[in-house]
C-alpha atoms as a PDB file:
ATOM      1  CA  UNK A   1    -229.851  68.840  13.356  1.00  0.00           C
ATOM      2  CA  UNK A   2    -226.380  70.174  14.174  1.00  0.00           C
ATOM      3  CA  UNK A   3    -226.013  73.243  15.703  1.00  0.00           C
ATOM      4  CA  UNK A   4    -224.370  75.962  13.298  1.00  0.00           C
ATOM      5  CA  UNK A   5    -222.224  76.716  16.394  1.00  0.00           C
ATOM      6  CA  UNK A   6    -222.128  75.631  20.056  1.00  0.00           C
ATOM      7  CA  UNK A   7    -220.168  77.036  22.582  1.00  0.00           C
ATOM      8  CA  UNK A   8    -220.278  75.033  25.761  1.00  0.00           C
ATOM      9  CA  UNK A   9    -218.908  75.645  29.492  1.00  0.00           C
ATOM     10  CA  UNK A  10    -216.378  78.293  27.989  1.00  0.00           C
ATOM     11  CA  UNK A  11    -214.247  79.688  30.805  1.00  0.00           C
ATOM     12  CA  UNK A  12    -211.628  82.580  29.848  1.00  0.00           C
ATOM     13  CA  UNK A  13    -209.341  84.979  31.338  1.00  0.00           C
ATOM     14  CA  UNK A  14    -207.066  88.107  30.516  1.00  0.00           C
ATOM     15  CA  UNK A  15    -203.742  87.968  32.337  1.00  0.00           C
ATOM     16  CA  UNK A  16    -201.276  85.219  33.961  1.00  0.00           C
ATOM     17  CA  UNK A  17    -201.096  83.452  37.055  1.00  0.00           C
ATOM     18  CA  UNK A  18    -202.445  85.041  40.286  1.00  0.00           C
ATOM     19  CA  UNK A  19    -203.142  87.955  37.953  1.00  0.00           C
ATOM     20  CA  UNK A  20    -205.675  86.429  35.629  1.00  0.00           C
ATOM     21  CA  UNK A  21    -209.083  87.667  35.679  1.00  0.00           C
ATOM     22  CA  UNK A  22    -211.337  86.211  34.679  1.00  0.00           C
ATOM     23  CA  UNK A  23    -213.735  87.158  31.832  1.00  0.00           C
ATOM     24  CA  UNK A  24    -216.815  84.366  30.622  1.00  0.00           C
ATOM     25  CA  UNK A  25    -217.815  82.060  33.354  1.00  0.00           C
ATOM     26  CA  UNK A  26    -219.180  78.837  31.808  1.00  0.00           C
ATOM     27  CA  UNK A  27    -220.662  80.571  28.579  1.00  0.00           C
ATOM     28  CA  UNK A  28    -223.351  78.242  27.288  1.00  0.00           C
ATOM     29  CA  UNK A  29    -225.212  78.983  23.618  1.00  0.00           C
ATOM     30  CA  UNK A  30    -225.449  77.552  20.201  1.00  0.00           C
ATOM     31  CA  UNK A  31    -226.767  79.035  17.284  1.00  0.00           C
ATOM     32  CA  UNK A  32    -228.957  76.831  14.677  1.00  0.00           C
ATOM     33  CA  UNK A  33    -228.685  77.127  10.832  1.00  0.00           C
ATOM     34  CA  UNK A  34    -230.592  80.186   9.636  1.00  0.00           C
ATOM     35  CA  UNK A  35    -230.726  81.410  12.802  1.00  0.00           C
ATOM     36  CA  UNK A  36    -229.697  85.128  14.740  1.00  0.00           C
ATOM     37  CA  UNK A  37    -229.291  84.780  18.342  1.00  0.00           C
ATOM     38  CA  UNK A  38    -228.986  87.944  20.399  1.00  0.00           C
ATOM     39  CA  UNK A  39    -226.058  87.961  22.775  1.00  0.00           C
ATOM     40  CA  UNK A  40    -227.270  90.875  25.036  1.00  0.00           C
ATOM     41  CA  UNK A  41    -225.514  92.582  27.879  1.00  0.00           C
ATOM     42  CA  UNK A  42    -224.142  95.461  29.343  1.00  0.00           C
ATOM     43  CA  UNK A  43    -220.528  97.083  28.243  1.00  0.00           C
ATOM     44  CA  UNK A  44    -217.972  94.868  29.901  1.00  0.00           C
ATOM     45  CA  UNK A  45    -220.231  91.885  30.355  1.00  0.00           C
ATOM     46  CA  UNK A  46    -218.540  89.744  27.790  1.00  0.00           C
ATOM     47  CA  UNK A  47    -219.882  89.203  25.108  1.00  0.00           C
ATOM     48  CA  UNK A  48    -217.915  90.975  22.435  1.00  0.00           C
ATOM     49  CA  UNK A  49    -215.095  88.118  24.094  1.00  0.00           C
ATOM     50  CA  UNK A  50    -217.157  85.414  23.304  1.00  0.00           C
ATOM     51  CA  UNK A  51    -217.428  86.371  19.467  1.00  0.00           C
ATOM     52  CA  UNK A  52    -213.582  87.090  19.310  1.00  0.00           C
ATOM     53  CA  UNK A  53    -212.958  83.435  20.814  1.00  0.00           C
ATOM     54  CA  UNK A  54    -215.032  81.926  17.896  1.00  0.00           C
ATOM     55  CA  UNK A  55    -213.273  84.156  15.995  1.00  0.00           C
ATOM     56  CA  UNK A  56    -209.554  83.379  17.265  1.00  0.00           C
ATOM     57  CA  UNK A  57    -209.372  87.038  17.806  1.00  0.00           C
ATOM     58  CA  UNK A  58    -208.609  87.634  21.724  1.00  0.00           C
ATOM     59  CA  UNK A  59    -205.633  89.323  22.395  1.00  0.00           C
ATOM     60  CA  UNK A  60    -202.040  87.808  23.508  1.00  0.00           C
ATOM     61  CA  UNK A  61    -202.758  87.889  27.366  1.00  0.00           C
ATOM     62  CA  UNK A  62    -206.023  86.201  27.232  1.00  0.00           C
ATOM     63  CA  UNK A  63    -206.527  82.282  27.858  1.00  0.00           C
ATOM     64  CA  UNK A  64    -209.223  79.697  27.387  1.00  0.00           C
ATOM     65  CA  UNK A  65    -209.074  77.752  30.308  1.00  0.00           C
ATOM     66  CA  UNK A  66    -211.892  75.402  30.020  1.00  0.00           C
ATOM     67  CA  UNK A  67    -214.866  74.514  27.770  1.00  0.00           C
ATOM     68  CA  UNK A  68    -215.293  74.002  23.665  1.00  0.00           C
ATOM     69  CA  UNK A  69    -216.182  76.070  20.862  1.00  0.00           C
ATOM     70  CA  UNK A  70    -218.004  73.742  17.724  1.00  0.00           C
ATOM     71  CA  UNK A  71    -218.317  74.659  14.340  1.00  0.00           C
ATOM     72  CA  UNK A  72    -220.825  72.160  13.052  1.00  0.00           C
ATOM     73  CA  UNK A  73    -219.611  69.476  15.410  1.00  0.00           C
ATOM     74  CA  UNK A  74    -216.189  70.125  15.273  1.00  0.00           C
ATOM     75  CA  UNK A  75    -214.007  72.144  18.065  1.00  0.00           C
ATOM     76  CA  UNK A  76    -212.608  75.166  16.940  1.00  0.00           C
ATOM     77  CA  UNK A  77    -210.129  75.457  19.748  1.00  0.00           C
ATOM     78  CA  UNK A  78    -208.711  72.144  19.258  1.00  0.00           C
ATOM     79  CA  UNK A  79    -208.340  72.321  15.269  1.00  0.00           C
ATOM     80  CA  UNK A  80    -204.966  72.820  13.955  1.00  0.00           C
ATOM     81  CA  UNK A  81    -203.760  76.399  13.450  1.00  0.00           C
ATOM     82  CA  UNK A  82    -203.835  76.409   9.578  1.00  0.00           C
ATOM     83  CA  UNK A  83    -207.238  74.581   8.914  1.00  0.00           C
ATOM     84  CA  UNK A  84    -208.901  76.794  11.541  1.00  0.00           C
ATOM     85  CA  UNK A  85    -207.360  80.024   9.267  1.00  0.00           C
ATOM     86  CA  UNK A  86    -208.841  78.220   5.961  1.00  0.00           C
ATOM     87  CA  UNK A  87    -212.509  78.593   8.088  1.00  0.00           C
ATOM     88  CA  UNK A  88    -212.180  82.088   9.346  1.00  0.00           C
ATOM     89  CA  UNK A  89    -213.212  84.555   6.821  1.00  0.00           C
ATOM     90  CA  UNK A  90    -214.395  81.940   4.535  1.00  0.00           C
ATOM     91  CA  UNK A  91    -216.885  79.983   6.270  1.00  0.00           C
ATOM     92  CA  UNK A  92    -217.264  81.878   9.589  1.00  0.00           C
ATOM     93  CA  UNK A  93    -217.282  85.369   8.996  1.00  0.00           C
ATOM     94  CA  UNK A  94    -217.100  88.855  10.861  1.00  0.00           C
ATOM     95  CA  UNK A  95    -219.335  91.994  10.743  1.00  0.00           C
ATOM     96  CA  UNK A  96    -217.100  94.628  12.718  1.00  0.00           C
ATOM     97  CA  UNK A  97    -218.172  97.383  15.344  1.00  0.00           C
ATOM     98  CA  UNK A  98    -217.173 100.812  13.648  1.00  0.00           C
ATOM     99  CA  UNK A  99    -217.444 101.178  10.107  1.00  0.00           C
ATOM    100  CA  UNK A 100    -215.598 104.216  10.307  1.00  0.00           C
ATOM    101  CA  UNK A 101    -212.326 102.455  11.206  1.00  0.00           C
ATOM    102  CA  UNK A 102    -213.019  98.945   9.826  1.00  0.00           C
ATOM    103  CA  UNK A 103    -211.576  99.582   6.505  1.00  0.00           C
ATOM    104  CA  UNK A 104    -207.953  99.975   5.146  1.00  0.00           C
ATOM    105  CA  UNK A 105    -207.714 103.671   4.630  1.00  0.00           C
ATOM    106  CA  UNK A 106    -205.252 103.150   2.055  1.00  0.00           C
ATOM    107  CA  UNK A 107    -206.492 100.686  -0.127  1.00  0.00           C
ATOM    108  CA  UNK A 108    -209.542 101.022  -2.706  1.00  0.00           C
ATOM    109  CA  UNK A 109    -212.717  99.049  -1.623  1.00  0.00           C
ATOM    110  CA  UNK A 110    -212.273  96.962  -4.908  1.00  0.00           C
ATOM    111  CA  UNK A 111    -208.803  95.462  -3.428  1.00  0.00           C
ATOM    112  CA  UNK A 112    -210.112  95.040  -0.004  1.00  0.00           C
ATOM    113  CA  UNK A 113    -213.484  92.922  -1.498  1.00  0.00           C
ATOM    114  CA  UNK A 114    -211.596  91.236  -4.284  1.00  0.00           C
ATOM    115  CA  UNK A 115    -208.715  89.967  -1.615  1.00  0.00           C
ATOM    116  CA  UNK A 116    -211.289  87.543   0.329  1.00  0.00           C
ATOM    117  CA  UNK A 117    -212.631  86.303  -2.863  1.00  0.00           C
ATOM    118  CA  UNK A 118    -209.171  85.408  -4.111  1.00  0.00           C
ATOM    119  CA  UNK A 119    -207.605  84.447  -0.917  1.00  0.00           C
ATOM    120  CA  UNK A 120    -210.617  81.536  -0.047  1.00  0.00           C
ATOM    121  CA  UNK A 121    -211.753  81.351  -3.158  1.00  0.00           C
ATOM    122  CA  UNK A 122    -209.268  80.911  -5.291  1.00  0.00           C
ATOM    123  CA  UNK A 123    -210.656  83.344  -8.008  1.00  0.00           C
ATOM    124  CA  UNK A 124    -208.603  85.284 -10.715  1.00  0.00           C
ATOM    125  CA  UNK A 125    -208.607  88.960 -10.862  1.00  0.00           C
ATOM    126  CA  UNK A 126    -211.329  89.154 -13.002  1.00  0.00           C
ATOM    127  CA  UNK A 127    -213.193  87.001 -11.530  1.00  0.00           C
ATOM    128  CA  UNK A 128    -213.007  88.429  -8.610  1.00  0.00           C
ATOM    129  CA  UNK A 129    -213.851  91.697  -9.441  1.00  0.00           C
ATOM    130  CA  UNK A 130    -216.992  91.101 -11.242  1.00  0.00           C
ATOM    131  CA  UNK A 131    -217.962  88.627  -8.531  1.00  0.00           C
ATOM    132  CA  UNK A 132    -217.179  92.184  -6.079  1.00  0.00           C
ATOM    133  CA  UNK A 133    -219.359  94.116  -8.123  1.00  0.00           C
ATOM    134  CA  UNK A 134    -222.349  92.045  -7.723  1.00  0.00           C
ATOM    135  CA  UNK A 135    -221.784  91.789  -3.851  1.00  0.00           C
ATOM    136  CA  UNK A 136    -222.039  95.694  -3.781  1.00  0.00           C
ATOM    137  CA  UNK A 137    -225.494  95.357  -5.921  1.00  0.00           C
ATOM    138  CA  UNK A 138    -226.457  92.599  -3.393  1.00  0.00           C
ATOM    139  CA  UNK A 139    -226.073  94.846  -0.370  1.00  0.00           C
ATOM    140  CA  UNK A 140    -228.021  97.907  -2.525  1.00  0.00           C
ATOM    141  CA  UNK A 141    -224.936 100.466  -2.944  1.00  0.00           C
ATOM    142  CA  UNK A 142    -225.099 102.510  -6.091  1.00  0.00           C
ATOM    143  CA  UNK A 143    -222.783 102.074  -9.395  1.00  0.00           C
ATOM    144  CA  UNK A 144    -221.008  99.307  -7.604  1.00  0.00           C
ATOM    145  CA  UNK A 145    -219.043  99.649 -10.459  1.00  0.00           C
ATOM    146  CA  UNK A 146    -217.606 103.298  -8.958  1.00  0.00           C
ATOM    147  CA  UNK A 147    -217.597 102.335  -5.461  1.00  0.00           C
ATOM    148  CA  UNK A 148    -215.172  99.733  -5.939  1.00  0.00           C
ATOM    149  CA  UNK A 149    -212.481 102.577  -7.272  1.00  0.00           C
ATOM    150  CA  UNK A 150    -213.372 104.553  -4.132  1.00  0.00           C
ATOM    151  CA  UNK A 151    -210.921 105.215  -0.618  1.00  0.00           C
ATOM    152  CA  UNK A 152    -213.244 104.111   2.474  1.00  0.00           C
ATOM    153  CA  UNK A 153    -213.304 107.845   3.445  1.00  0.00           C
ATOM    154  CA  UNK A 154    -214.961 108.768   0.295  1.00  0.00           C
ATOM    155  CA  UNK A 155    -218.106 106.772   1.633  1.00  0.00           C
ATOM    156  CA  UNK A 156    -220.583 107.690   4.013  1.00  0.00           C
ATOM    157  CA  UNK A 157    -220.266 105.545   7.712  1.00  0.00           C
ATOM    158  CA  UNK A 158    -223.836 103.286   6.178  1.00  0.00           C
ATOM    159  CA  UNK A 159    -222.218 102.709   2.918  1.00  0.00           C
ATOM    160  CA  UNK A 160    -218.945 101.263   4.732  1.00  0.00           C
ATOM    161  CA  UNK A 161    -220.932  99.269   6.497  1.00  0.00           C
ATOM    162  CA  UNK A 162    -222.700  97.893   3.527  1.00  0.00           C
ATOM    163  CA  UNK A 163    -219.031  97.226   1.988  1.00  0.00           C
ATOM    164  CA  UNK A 164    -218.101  95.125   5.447  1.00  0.00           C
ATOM    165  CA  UNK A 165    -221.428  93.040   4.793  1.00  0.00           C
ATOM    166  CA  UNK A 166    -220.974  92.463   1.252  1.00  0.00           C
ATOM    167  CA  UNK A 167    -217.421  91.465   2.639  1.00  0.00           C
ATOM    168  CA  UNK A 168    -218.626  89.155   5.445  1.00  0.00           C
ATOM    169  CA  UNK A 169    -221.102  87.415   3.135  1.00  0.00           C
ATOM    170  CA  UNK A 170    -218.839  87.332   0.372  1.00  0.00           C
ATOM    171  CA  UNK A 171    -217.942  83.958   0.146  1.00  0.00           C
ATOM    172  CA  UNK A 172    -221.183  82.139   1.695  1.00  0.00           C
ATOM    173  CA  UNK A 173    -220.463  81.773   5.080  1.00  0.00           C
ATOM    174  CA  UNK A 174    -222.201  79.376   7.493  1.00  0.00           C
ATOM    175  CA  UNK A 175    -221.579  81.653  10.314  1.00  0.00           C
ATOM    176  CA  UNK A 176    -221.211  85.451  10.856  1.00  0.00           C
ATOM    177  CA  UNK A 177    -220.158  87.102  13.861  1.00  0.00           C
ATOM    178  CA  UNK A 178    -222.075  90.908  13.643  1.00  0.00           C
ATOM    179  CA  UNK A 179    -220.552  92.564  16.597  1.00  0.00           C
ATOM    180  CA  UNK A 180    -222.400  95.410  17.695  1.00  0.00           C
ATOM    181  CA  UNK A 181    -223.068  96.042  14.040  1.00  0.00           C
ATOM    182  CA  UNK A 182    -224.748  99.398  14.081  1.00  0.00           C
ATOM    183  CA  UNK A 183    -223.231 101.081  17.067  1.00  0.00           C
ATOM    184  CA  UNK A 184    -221.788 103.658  15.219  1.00  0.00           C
ATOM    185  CA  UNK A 185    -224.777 104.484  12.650  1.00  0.00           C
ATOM    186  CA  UNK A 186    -227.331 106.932  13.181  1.00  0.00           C
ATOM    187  CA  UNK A 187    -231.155 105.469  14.017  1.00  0.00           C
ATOM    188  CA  UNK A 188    -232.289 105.677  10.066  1.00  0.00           C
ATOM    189  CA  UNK A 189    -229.014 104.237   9.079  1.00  0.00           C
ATOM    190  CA  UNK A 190    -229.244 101.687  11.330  1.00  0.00           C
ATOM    191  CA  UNK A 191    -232.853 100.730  10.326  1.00  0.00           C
ATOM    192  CA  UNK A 192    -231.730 100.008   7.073  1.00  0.00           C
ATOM    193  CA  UNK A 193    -229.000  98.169   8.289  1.00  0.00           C
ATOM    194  CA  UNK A 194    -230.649  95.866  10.079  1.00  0.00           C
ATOM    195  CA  UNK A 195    -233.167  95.348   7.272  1.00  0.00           C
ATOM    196  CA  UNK A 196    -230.461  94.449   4.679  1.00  0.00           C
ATOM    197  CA  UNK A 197    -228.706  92.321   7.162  1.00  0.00           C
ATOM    198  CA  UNK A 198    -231.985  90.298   7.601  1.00  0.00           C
ATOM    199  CA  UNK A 199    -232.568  90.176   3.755  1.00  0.00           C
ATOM    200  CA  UNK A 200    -228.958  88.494   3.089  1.00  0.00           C
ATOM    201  CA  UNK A 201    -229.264  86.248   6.216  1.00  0.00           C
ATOM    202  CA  UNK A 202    -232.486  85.213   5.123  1.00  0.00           C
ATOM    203  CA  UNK A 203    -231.137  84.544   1.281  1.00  0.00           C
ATOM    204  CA  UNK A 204    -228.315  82.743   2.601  1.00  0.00           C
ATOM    205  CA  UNK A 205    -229.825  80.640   5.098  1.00  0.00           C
ATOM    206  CA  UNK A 206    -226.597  81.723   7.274  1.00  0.00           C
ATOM    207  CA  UNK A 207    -226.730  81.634  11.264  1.00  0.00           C
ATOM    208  CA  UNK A 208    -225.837  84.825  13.101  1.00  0.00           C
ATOM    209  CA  UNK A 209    -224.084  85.757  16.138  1.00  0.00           C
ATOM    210  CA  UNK A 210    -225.580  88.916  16.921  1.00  0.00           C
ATOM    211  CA  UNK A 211    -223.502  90.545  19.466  1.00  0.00           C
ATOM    212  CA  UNK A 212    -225.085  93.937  21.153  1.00  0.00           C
ATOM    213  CA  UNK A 213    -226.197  96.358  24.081  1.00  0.00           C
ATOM    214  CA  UNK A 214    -229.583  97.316  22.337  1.00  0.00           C
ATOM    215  CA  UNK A 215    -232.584  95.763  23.082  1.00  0.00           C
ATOM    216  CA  UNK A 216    -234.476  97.394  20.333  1.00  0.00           C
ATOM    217  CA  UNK A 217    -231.987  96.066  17.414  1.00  0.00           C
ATOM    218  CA  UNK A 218    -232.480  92.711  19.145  1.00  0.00           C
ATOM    219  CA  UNK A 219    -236.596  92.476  18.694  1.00  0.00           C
ATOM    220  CA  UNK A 220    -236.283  93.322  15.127  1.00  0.00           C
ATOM    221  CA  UNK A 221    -233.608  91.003  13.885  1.00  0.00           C
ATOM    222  CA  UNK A 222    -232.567  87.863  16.497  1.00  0.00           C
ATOM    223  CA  UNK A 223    -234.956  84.880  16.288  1.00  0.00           C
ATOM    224  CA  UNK A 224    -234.042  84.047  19.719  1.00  0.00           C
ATOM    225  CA  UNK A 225    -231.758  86.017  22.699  1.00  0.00           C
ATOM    226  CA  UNK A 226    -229.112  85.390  25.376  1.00  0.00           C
ATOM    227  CA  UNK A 227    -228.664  87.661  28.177  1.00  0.00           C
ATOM    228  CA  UNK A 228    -224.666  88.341  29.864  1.00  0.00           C
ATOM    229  CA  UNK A 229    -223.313  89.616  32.792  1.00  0.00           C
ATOM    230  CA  UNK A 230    -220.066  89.438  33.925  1.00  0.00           C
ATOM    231  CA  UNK A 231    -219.404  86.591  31.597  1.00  0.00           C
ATOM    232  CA  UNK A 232    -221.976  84.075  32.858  1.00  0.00           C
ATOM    233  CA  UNK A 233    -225.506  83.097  30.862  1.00  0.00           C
ATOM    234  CA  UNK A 234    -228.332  84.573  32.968  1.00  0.00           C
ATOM    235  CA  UNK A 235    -230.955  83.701  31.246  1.00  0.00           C
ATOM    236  CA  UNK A 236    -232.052  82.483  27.143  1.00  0.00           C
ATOM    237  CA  UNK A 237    -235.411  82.221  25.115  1.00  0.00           C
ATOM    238  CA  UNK A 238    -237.319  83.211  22.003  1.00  0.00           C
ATOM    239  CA  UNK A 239    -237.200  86.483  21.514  1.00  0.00           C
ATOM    240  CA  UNK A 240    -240.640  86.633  21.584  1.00  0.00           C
ATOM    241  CA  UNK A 241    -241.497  84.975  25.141  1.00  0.00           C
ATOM    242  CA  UNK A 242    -238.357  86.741  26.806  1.00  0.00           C
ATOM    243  CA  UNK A 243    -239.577  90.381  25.570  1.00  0.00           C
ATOM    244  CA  UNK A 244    -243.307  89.020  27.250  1.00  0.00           C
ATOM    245  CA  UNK A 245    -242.008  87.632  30.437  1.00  0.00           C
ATOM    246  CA  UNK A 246    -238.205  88.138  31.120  1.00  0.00           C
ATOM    247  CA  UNK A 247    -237.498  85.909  34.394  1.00  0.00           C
ATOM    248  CA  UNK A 248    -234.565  86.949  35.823  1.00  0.00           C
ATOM    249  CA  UNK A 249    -234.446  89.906  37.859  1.00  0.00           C
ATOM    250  CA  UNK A 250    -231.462  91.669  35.833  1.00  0.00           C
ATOM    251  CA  UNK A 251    -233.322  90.716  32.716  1.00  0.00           C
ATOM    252  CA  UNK A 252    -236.486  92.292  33.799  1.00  0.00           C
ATOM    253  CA  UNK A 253    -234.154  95.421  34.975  1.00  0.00           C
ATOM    254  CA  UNK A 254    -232.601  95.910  31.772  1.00  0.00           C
ATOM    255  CA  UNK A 255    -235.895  96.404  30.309  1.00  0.00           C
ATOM    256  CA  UNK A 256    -236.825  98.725  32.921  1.00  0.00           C
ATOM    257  CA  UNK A 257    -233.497 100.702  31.938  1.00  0.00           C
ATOM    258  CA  UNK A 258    -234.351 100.719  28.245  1.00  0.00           C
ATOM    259  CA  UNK A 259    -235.867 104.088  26.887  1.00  0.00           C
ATOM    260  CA  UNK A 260    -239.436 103.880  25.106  1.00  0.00           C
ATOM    261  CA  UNK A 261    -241.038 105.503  22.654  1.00  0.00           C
ATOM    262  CA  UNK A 262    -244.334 105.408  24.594  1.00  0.00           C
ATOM    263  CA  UNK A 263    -242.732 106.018  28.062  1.00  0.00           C
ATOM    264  CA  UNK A 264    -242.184 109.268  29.391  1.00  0.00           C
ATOM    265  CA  UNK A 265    -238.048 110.392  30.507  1.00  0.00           C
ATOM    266  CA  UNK A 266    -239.077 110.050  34.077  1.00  0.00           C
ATOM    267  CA  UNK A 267    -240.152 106.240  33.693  1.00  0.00           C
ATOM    268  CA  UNK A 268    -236.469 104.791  33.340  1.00  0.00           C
ATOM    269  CA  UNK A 269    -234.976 103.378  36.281  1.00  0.00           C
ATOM    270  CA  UNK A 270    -231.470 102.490  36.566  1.00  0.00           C
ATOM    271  CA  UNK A 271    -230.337  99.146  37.195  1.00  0.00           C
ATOM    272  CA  UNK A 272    -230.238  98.690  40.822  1.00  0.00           C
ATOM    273  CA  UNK A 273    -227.100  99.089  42.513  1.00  0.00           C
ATOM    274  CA  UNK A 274    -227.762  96.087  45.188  1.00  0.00           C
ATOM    275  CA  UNK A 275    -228.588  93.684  42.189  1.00  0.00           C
ATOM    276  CA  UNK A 276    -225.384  94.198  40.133  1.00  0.00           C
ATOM    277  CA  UNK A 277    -223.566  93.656  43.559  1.00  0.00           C
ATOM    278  CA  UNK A 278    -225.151  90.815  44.412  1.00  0.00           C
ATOM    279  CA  UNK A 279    -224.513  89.328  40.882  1.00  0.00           C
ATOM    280  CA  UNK A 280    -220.969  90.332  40.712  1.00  0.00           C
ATOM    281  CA  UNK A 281    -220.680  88.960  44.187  1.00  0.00           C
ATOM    282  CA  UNK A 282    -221.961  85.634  42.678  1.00  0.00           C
ATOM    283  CA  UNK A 283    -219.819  85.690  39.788  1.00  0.00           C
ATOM    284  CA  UNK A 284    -216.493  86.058  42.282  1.00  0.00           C
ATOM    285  CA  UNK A 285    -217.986  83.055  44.564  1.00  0.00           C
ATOM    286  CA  UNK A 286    -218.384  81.215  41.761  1.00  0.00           C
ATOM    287  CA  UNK A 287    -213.898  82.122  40.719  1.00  0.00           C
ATOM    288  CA  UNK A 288    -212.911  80.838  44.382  1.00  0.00           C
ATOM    289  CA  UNK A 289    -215.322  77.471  44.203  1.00  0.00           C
ATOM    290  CA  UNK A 290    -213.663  76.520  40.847  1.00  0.00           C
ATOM    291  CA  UNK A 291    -209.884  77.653  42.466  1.00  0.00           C
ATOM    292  CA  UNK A 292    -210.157  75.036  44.874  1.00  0.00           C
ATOM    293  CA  UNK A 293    -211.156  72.427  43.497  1.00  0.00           C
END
């Protein structure tokens, strides 16, 4: 079976010429149909830059240097401009970081819903608003019906998000992008978050790119998990059997890190300071070895 998306040897930096630093190191994952893989890692470690690569979404000064990006077999970064556009959105989709600013203040949610159903979909106005109407049922938001008349600061920061997944799954999408989806939501937001993101995945049969810090969000929703740090691939598995035996030693320390319900305060322990150097160490031998040759 064809992967939903596979992202091999993907090499990328943020500036120009002896200035360029760079940012994913050989980035190797793929995602299957119906499927939510974890992309896990620390702030800084990458993986929000992976997602915004699929997504054609990296800003001016950054540069693929090496590596492919597939789409059900087919490179995104060597498709023409236009026909990648006519995918984005439509067929690969994005569930943004902050709710709270993801929205166009100044446009009702009806306009901001109905304009991805008429833009890829061709749809009329009235067609696209009663099509908008049952996305907001489909995502469990209240008189739909009202909400699409509403300003984005007239909802509450779970409701928004609700609005961007009804938008992201709007027009059946084989592949969403949720980056860092509940960041921003409080712990019994986020709970019902994730469940409703599950529910629509699972109705949908759509692969997910599930981009995050948070260890907890990944046990209840990814099928299986990727681990990142400073833009290499550290180590990947079922959810399950990485959670039971993580193998690598900044795996295994970013579980020690994690807070626990069932641990006291005093049982955290930072990630050791000699381990992130020696990685980070690793990651510039490995930028000089690929200079010269």
């Amino acid at each position: 079976m064809t992967a939903t998306l596979e992202v091999a040897g993907l090499h990328m930096s943020v500036g120009r010429g002896r200035a360029a630093v760079p940012i994913l190191r050989g980035v190797d994952l793929s995602v299957a149909p119906g499927e939510v893989l974890g992309l896990v890692g620390e702030s800084g470690a990458g993986k929000s830059m992976v997602g915004r690569t699929v997504l054609d979404l990296l800003p001016g000064s950054a540069r693929v240097t090496a590596g492919t990006v597939r789409y059900r077999g087919r490179d995104l970064l060597a498709m023409p401009v236009a026909e990648r556009r006519r995918l984005l959105g439509a067929k690969i989709a994005l569930i943004p970081q902050d709710p709270m600013t993801a929205l166009n203040p100044v446009h009702r949610i009806g306009r901001q819903v109905t304009d991805v159903l008429r833009l890829h979909l061709a749809l009329s106005k009235a067609e696209a608003l009663a099509r908008a109407e049952a996305l907001l049922d489909s995502v469990h938001i209240r008189n739909p019906a009202r909400v699409l008349r509403q300003y984005p600061h007239e909802l509450s920061g779970g409701m928004r998000q609700r609005v961007l997944i009804a938008i992201a799954f709007a027009c059946d999408p084989d592949l969403i992008v949720a980056d860092e989806p509940t960041t921003a939501l409080d712990v019994t937001v986020q709970r019902q978050i994730l469940r409703l993101l599950k529910e629509m995945q699972g109705r949908a049969d759509t692969a997910i790119l599930f981009v995050t810090h948070d260890l907890g969000v990944v046990a209840k929703i990814c099928d299986r998990v990727t681990v990142i740090h400073a833009g290499r691939i550290l180590e990947a598995g079922l959810t399950a059997d990485l959670f039971a035996a993580p193998q690598h030693p900044y795996t295994q320390a970013l579980f020690a890190a994690t807070p626990r319900y069932d641990q006291p305060a005093d049982a955290l322990h930072p990630i050791p300071p000699e381990l992130l150097s020696r990685l980070w160490a690793e990651a510039h031998a490995q930028d000089r070895g690929e200079a010269g040759t």
